[in-house]
Protein backbone atom coordinates (compact mmCIF):
# COMPACT_ATOMS: atom_id res chain seq x y z
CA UNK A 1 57.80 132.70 106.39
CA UNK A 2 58.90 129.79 104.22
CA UNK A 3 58.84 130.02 100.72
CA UNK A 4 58.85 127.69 97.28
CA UNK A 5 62.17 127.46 96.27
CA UNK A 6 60.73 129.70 93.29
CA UNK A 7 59.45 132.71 95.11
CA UNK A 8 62.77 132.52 97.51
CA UNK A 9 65.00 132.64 94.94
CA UNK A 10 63.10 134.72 92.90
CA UNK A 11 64.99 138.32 93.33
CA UNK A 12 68.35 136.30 91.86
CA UNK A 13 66.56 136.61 88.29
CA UNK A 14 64.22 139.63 88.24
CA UNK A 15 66.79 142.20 89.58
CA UNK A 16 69.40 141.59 86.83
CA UNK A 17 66.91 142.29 84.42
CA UNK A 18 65.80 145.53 86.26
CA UNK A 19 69.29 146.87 86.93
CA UNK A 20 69.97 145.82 83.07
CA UNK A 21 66.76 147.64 82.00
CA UNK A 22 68.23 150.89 84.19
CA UNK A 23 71.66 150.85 82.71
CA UNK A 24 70.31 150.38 79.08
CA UNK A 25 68.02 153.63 79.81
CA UNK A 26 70.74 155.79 80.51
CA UNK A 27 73.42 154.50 78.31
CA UNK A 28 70.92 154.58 75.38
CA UNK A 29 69.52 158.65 76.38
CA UNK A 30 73.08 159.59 74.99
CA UNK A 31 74.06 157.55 71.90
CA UNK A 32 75.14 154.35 74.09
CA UNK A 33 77.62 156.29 76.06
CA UNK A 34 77.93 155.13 79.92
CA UNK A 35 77.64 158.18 82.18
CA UNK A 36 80.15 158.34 84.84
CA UNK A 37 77.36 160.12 87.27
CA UNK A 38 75.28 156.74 86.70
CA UNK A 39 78.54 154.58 87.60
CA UNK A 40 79.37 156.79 90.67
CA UNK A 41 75.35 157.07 91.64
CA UNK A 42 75.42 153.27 91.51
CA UNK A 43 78.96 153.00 93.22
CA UNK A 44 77.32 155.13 95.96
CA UNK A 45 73.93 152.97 96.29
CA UNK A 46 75.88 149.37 96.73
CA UNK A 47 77.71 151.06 99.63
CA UNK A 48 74.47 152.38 101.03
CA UNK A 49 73.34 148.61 100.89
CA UNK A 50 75.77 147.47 103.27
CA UNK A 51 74.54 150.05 105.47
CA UNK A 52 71.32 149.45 105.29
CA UNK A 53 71.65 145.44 105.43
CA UNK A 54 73.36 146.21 108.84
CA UNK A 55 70.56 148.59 110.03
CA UNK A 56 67.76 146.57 109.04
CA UNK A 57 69.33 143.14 109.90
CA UNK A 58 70.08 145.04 113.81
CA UNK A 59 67.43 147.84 114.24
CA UNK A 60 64.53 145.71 112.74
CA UNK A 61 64.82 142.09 112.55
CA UNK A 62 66.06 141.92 116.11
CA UNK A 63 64.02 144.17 117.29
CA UNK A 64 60.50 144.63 115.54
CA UNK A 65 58.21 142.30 117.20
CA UNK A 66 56.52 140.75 114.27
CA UNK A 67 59.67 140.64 112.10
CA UNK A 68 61.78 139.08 114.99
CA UNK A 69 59.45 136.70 115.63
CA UNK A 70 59.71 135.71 111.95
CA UNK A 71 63.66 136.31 111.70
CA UNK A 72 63.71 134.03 114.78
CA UNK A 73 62.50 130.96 112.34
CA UNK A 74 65.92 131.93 110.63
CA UNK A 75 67.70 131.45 113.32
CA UNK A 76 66.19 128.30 114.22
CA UNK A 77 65.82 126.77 111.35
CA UNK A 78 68.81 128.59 109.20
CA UNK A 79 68.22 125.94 106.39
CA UNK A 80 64.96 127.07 105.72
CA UNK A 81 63.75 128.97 102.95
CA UNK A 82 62.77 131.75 104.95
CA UNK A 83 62.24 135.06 103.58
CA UNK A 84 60.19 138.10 102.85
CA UNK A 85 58.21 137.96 99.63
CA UNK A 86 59.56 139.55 96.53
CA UNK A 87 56.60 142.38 96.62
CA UNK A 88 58.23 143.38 99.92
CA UNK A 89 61.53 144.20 98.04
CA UNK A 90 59.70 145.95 94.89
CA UNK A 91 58.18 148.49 97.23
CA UNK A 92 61.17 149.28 99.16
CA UNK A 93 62.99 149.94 95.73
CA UNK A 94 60.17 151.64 93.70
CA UNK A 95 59.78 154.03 96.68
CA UNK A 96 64.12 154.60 96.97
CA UNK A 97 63.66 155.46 93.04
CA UNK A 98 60.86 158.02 93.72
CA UNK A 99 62.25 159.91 96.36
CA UNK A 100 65.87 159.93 94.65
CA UNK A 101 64.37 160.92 90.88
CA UNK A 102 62.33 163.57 93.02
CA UNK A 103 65.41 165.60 95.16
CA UNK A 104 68.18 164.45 92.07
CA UNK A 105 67.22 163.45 88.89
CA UNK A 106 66.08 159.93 86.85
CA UNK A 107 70.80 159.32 85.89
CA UNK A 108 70.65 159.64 89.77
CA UNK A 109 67.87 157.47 90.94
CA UNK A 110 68.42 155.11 88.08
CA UNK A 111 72.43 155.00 89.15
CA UNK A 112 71.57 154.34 92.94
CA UNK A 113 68.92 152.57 92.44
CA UNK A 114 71.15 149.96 90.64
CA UNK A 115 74.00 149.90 93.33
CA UNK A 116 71.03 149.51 95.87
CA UNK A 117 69.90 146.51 94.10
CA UNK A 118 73.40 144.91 93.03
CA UNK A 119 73.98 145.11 97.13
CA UNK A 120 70.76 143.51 97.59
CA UNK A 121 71.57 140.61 95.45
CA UNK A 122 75.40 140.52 96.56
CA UNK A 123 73.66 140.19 100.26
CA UNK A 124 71.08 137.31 98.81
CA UNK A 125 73.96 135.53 96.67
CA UNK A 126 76.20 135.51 100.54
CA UNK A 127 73.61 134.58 102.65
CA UNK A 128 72.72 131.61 100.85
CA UNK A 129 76.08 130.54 100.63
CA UNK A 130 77.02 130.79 103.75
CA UNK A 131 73.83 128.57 104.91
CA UNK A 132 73.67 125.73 102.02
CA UNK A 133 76.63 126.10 100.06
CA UNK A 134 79.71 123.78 99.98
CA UNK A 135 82.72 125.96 100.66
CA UNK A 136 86.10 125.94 100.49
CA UNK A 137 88.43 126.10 103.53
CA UNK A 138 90.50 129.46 102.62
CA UNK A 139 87.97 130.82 100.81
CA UNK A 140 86.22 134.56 101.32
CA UNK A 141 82.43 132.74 101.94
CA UNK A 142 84.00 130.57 104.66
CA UNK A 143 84.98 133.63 106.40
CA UNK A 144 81.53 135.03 105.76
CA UNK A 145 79.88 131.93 106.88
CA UNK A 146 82.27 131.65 110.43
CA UNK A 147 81.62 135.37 110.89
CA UNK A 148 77.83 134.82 110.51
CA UNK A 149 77.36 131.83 112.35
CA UNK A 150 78.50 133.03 115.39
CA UNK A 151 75.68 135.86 114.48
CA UNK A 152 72.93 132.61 115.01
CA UNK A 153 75.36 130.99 117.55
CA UNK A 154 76.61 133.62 120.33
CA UNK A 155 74.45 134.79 123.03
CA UNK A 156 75.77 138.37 122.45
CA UNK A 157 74.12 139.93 119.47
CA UNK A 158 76.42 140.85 117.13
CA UNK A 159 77.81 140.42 113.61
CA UNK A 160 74.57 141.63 111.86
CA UNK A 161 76.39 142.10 108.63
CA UNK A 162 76.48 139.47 106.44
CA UNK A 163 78.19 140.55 102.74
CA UNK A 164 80.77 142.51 104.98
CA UNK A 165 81.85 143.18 108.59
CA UNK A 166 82.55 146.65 108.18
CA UNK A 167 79.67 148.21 109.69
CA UNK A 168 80.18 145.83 112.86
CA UNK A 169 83.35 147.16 113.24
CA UNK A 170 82.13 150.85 113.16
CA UNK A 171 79.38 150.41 115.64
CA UNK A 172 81.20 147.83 117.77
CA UNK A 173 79.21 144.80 117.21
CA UNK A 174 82.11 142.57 116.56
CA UNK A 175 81.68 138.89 118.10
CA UNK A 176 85.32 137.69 117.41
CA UNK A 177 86.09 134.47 117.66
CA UNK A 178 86.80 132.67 120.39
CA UNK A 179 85.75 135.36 122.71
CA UNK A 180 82.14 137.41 123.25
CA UNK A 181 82.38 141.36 123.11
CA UNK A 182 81.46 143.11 125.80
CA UNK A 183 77.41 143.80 126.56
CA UNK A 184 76.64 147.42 125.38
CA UNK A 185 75.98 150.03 128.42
């Protein structure tokens, strides 16, 4: 759906503040001191990110009916300020948070919860540069932005990651350039 230029960019100042707000809880529960659980809890939930970017940009906005259909306006019209609203986002975090404070503990979901949202904004931050930005020949976003256009360009789904290829490589969806990988069985 398209969006104000407000509500779509949105996330880009509210999660700072959150992830802020969930560092200066822990640090300040023990006389200011950074805990190195938090740092390795939110180490471990901006790697999850890229996982999950990959497995919801595959799995459900290729495939979901009503969500393609809407992810197919990307596509179309990659320009666009098309996007899910920020509520969508809040949920999906609130409820990570919950279930992670209830197996772990609140350093732990608090941690995670942080790298989860840091990805999140690292994948927001790429994705708009790679679609409005003005980038430099040799630099990292270029590569980002040839590696995702052939994502909206190449018959062959592929290259659902967008903040890193990684996951592609490990489950084979790879469009390289110049060439089409082959059709899965």
């Amino acid at each position: 759906m398209n969006q104000s230029k407000i509500s779509y960019y949105a996330e880009l100042f509210v999660y700072p503040v959150v992830v802020a707000g969930l560092l200066l809880y822990d640090v300040e529960s023990d006389g200011f001191a950074l805990h190195p659980r938090w740092l390795f809890a939110a180490l471990c939930g901006a790697m999850l990110w890229t996982l999950a970017e990959y497995l919801v940009h595959r799995f459900v906005y290729h495939e979901v009916p009503v969500l393609k259909e809407l992810h197919g306006m990307h596509h179309a019209r990659p320009c666009d300020l098309v996007g899910a609203p920020i509520w969508v986002s809040v949920v999906v975090f609130l409820s990570f948070f919950a279930v992670v404070a209830r197996f772990a503990d609140l350093e732990i979901a608090g941690g995670s919860t942080s790298g989860l949202i840091v990805g999140y904004i690292s994948y927001l931050l790429v994705h708009d540069a790679v679609h409005r930005w003005q980038l430099s020949e040799h630099s990292w976003l270029r590569s980002c932005r040839l590696r995702h256009l052939r994502h909206h360009r190449d018959p062959i789904p592929g290259n659902f990651g967008v903040v890193t290829g990684f996951w592609d490589h490990v489950f084979g969806t790879v469009l390289a350039s110049g060439r089409a990988r082959p059709r899965d069985a």
